[in-house]
N, C-alpha and C. Protein backbone atom coordinates (compact mmCIF):
# COMPACT_ATOMS: atom_id res chain seq x y z
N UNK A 1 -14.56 -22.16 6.19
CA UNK A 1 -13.19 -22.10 5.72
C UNK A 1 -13.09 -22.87 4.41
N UNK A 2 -12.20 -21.89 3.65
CA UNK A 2 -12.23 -23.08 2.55
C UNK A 2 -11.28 -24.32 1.97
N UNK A 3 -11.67 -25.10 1.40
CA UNK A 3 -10.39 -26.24 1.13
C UNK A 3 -9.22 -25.65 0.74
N UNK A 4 -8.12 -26.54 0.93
CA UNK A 4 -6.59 -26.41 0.63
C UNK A 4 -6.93 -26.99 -0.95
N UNK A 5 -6.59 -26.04 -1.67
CA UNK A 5 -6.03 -26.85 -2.91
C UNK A 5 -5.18 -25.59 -3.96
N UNK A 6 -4.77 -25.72 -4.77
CA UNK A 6 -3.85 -24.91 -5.25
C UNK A 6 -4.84 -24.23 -6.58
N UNK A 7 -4.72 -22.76 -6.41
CA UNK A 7 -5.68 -21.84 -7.17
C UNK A 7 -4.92 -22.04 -9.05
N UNK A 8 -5.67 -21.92 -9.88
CA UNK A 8 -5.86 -22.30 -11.50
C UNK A 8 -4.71 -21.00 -11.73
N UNK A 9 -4.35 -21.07 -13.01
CA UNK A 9 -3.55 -19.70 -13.19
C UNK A 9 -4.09 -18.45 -13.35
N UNK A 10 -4.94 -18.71 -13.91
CA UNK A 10 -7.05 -17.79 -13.99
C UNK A 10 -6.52 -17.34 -13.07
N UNK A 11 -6.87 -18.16 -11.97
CA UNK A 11 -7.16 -17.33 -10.54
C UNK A 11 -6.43 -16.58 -9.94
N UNK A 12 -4.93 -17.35 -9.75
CA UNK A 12 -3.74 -16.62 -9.50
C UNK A 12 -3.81 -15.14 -10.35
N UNK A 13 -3.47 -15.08 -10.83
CA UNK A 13 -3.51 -13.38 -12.17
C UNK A 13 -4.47 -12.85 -11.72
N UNK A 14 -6.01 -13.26 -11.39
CA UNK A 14 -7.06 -12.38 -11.13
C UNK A 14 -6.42 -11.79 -9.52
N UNK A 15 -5.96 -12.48 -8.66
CA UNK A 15 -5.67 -12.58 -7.63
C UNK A 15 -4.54 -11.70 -7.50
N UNK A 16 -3.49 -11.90 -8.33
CA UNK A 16 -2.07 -10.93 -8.82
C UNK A 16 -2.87 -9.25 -8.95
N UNK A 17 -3.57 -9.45 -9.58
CA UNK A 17 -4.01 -8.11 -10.08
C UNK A 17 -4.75 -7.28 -9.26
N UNK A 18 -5.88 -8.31 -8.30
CA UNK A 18 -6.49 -7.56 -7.67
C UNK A 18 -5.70 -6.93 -6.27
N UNK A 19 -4.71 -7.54 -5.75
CA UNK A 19 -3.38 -6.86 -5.19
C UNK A 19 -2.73 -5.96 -5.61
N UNK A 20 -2.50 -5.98 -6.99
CA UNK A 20 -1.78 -4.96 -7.19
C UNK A 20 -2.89 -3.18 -7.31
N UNK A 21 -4.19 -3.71 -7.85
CA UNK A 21 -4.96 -2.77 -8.18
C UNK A 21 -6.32 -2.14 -6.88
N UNK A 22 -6.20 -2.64 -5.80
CA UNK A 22 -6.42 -2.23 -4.93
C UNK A 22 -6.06 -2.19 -3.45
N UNK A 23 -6.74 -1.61 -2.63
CA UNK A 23 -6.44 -1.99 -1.26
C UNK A 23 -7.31 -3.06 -0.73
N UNK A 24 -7.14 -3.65 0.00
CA UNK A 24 -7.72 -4.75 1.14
C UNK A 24 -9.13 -4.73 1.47
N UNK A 25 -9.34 -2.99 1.94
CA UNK A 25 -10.68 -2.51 2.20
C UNK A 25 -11.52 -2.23 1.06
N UNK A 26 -11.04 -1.83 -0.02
CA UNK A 26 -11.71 -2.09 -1.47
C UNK A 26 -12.19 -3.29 -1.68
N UNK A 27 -11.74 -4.43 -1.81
CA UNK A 27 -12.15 -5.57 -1.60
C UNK A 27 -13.14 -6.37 -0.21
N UNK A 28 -13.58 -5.79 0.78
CA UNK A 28 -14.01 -6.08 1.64
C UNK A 28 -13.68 -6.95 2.74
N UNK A 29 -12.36 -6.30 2.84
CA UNK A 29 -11.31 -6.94 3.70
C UNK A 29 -10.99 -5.71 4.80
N UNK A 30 -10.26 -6.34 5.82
CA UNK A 30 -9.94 -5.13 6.70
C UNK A 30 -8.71 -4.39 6.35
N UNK A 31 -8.35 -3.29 6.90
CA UNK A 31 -7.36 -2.74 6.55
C UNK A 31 -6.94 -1.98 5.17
N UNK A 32 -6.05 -1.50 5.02
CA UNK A 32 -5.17 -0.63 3.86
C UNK A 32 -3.86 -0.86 3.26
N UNK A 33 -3.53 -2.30 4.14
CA UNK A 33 -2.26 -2.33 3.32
C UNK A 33 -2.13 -4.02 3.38
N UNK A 34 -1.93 -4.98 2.23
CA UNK A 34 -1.69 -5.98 2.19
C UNK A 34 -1.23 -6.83 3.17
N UNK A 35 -1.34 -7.66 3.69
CA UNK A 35 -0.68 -9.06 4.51
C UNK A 35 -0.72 -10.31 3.50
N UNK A 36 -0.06 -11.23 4.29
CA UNK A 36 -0.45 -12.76 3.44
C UNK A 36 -1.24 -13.15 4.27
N UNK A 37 -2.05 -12.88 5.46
CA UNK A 37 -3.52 -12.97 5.81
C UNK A 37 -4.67 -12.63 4.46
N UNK A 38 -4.44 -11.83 4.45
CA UNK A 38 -5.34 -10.92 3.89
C UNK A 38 -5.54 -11.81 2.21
N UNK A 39 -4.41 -11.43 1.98
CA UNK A 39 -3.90 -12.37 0.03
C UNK A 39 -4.68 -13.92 0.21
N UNK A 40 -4.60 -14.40 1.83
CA UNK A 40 -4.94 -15.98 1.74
C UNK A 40 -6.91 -15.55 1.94
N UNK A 41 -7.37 -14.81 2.92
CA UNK A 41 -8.80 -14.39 2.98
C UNK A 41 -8.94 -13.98 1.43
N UNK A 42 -8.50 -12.91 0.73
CA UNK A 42 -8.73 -13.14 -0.30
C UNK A 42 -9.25 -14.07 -1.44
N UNK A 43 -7.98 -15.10 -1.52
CA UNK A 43 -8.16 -16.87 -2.37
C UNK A 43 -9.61 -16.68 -1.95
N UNK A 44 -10.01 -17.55 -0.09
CA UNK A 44 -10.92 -17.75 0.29
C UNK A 44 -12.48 -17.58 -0.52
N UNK A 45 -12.19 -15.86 -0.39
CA UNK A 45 -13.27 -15.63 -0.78
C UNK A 45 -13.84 -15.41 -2.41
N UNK A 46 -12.99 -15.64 -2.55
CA UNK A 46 -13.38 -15.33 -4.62
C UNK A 46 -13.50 -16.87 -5.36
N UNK A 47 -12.28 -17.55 -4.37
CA UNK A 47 -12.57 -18.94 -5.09
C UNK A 47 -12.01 -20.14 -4.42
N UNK A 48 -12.63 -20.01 -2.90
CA UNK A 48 -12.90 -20.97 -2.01
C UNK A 48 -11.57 -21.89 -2.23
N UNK A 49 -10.04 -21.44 -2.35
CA UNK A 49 -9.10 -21.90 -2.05
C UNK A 49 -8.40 -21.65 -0.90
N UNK A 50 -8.20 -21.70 0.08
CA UNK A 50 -7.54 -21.23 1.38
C UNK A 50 -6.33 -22.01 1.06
N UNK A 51 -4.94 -20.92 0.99
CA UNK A 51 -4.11 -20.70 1.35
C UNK A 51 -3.03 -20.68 2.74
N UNK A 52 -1.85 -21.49 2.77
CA UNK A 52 -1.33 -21.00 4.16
C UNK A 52 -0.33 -19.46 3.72
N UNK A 53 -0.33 -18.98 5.05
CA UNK A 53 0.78 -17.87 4.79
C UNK A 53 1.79 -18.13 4.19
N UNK A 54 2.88 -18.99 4.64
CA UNK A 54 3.74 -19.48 4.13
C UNK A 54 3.54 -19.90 2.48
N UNK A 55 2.69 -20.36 1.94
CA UNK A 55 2.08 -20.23 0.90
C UNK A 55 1.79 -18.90 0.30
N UNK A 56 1.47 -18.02 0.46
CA UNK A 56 0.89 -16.93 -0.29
C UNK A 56 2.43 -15.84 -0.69
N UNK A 57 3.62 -16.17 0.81
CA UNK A 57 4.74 -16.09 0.28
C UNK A 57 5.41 -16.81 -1.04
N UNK A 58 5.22 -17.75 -1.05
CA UNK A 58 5.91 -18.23 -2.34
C UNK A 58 5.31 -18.15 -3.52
N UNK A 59 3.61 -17.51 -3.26
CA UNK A 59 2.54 -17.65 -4.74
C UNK A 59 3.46 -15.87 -4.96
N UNK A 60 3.67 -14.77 -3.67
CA UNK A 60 4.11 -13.71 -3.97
C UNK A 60 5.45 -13.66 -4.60
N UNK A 61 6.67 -14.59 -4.21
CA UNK A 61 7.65 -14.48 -5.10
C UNK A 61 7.51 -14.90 -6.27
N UNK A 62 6.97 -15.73 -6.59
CA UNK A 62 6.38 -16.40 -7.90
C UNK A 62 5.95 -15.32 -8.76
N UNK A 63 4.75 -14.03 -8.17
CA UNK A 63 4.10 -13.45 -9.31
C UNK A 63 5.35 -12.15 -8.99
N UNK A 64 6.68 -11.82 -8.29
CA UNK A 64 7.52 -11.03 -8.71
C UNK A 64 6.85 -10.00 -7.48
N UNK A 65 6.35 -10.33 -6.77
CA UNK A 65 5.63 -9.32 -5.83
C UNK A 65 6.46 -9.93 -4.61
N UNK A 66 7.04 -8.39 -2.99
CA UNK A 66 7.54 -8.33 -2.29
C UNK A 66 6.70 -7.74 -1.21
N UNK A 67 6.19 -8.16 -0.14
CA UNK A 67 5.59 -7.33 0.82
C UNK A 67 6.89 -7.39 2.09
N UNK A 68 6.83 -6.39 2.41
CA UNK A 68 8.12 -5.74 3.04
C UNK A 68 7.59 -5.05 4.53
N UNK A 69 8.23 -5.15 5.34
CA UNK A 69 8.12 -3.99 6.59
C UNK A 69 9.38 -3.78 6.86
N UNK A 70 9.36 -2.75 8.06
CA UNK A 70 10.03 -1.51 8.44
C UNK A 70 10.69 -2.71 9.05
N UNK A 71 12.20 -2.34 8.92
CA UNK A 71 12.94 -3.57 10.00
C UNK A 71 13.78 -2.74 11.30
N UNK A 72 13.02 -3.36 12.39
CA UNK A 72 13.08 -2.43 13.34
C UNK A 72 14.42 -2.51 13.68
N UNK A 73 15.20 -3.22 13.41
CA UNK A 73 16.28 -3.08 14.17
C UNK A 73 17.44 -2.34 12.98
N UNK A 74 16.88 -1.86 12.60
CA UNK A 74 18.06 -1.17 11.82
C UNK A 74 19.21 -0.12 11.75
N UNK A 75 18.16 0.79 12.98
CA UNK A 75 19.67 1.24 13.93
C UNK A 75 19.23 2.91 13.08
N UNK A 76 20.52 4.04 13.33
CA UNK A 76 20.13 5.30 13.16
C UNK A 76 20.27 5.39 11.65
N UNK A 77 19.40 6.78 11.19
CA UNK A 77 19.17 7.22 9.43
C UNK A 77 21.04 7.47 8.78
N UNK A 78 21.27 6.69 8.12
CA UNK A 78 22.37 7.39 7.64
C UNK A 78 22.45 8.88 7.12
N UNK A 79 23.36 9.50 7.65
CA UNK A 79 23.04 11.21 7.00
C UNK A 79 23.77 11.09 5.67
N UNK A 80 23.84 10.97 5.08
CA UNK A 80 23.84 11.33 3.49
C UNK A 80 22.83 10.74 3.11
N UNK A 81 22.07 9.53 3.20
CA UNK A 81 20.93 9.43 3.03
C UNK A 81 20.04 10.52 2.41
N UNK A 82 19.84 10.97 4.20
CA UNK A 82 18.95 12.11 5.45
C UNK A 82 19.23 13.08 4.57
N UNK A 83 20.41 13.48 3.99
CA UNK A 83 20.82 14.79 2.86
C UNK A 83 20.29 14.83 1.94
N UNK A 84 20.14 13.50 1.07
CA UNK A 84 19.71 13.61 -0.22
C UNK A 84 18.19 13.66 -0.39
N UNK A 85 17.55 13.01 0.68
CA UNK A 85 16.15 13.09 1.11
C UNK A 85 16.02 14.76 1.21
N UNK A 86 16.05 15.61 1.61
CA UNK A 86 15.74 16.65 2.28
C UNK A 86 16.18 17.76 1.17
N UNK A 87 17.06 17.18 0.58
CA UNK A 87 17.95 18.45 -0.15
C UNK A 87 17.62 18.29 -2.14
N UNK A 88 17.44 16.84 -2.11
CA UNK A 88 16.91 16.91 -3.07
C UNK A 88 15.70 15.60 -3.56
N UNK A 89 15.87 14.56 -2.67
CA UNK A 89 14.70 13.95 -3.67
C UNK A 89 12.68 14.81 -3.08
N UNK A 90 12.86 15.15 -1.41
CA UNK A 90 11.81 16.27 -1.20
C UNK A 90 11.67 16.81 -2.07
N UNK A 91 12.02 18.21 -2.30
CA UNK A 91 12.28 18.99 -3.35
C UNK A 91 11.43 18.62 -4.71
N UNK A 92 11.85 17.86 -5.17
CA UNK A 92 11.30 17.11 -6.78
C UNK A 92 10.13 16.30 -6.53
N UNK A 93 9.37 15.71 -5.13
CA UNK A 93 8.30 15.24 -4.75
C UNK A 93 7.29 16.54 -4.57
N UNK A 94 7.57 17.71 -4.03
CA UNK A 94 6.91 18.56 -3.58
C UNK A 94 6.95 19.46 -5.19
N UNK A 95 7.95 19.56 -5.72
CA UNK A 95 7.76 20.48 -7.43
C UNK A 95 6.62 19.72 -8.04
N UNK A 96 6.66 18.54 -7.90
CA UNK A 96 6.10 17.38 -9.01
C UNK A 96 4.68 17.77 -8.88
N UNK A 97 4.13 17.68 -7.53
CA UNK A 97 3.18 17.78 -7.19
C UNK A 97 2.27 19.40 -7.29
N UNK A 98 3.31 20.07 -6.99
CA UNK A 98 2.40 21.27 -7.52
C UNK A 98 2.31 21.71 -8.87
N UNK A 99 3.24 21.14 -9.44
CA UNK A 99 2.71 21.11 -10.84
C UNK A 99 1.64 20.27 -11.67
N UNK A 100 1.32 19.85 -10.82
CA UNK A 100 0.23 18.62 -11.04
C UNK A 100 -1.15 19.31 -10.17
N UNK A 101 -0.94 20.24 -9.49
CA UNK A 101 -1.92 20.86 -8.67
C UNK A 101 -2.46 20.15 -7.54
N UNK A 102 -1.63 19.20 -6.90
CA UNK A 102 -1.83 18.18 -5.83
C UNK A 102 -0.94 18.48 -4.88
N UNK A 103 -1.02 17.61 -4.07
CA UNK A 103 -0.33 17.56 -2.64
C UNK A 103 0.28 16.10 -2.46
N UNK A 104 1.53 16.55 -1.70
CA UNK A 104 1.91 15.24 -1.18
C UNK A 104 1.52 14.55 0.58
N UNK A 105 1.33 13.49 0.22
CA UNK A 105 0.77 12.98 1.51
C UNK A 105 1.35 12.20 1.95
N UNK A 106 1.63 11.97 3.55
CA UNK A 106 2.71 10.97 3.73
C UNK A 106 1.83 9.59 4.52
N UNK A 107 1.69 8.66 4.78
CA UNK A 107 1.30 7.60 5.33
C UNK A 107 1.90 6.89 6.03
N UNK A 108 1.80 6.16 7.52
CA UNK A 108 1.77 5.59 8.48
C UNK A 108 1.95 3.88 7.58
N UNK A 109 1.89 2.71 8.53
CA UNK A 109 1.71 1.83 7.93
C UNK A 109 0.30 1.07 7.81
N UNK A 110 -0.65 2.19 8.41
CA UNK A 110 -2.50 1.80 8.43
C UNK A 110 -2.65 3.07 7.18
N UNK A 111 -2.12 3.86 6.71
CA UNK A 111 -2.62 4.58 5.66
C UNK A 111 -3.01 6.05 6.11
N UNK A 112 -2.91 6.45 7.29
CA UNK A 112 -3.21 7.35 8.11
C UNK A 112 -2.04 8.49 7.84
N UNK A 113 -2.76 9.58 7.24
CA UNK A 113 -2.26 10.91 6.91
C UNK A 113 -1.30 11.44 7.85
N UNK A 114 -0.06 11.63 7.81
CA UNK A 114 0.73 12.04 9.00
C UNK A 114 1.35 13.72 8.45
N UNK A 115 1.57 13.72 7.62
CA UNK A 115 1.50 14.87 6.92
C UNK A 115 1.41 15.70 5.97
N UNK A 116 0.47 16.56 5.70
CA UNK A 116 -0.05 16.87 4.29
C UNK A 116 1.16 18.53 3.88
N UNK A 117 1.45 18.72 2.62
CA UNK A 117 2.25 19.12 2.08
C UNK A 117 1.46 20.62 1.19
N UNK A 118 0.82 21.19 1.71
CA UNK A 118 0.49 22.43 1.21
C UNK A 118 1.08 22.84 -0.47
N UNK A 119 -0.07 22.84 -1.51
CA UNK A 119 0.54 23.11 -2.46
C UNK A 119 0.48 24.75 -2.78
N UNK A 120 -0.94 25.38 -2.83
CA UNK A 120 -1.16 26.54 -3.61
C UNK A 120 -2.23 27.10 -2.86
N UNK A 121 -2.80 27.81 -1.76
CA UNK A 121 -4.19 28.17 -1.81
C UNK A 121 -5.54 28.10 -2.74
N UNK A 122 -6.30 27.09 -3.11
CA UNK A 122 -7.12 27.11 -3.81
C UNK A 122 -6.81 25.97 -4.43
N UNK A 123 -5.66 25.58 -4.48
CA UNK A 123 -5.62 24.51 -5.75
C UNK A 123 -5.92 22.97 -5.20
N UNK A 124 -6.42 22.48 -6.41
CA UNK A 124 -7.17 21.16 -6.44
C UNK A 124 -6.37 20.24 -5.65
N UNK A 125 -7.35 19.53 -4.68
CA UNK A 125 -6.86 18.70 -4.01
C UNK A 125 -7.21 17.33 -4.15
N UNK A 126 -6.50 16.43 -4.69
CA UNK A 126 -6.68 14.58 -4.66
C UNK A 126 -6.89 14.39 -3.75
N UNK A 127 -8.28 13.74 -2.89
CA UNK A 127 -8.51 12.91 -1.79
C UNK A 127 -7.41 11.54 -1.84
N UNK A 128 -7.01 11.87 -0.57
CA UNK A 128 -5.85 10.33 -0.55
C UNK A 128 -6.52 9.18 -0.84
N UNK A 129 -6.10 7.80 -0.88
CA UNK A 129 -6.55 6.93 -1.73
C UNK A 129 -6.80 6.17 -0.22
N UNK A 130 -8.02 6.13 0.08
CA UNK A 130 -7.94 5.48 1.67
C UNK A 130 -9.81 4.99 1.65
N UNK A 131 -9.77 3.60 2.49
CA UNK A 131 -11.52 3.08 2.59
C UNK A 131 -11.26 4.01 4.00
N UNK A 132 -10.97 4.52 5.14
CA UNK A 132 -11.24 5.47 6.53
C UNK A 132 -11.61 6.62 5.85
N UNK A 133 -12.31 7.05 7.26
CA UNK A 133 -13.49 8.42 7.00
C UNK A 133 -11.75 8.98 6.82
N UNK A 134 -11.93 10.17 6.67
CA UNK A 134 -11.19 11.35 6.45
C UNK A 134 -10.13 11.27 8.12
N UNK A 135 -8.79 11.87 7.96
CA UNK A 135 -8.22 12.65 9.36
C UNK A 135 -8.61 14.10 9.45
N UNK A 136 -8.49 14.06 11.35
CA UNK A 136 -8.47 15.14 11.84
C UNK A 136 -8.30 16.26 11.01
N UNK A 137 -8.88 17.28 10.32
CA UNK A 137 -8.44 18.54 9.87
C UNK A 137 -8.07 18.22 8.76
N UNK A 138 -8.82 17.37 7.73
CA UNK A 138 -8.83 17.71 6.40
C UNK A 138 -9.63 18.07 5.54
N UNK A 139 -9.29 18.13 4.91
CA UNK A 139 -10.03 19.39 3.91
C UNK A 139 -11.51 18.44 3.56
């Protein structure tokens, strides 16, 4: 484990960046989507600063960065929301993309393909951005 001491600004920024510019499992970490576990294993391993959680929160408000979850208690989808989702911001996700000759992909909170968005028969497909083998029935 490594010592408590507070990472250089060097480090911080290298550290800022490499969060922002990859996933967890790119780095040789578990998983696909950030924690302040993960941000503090991180420090650890690049430059033997260990971090508390509570810490890696305030290094994250500091560099303007928010890690967020689903807040379960939030109760049912508002429908106008649910309207504008469906009626038009879909719509302009799914145009965007076939004009780009891609697909839209939706993700779980492990990164796991929940549903893929058919663009064109034939047309070029972006492998999702994921360290897991492939899902069930993809291309």
């Amino acid at each position: 484990m490594g010592e408590r001491r507070v990472p250089s600004g060097v480090e911080q920024a290298a550290v800022r960046q490499a969060i922002s510019d990859h996933l967890p499992c790119e780095l040789g970490l578990r998983g696909q989507l950030w924690t302040r576990g993960q941000v503090s294993e991180l420090t650890a391993k690049l430059y033997r600063a260990r971090i508390t959680e509570p810490g890696v929160g305030k290094y994250l408000r500091r560099w303007g960065l928010l890690f967020q979850r689903h807040d379960k208690n939030r109760g049912r989808a508002e429908p106008e929301a649910v309207r504008t989702w469906l009626e038009e911001t879909w719509p302009a996700i799914r145009a965007t993309a076939k004009a780009k000759n891609g697909e839209a992909l939706f993700a779980d909170q492990v990164g796991s393909v929940l549903i893929r968005s058919p663009v064109a028969p034939g047309a070029r497909k972006a492998a999702p951005r994921s360290c897991a083998a492939p899902a069930i029935g993809s291309p």
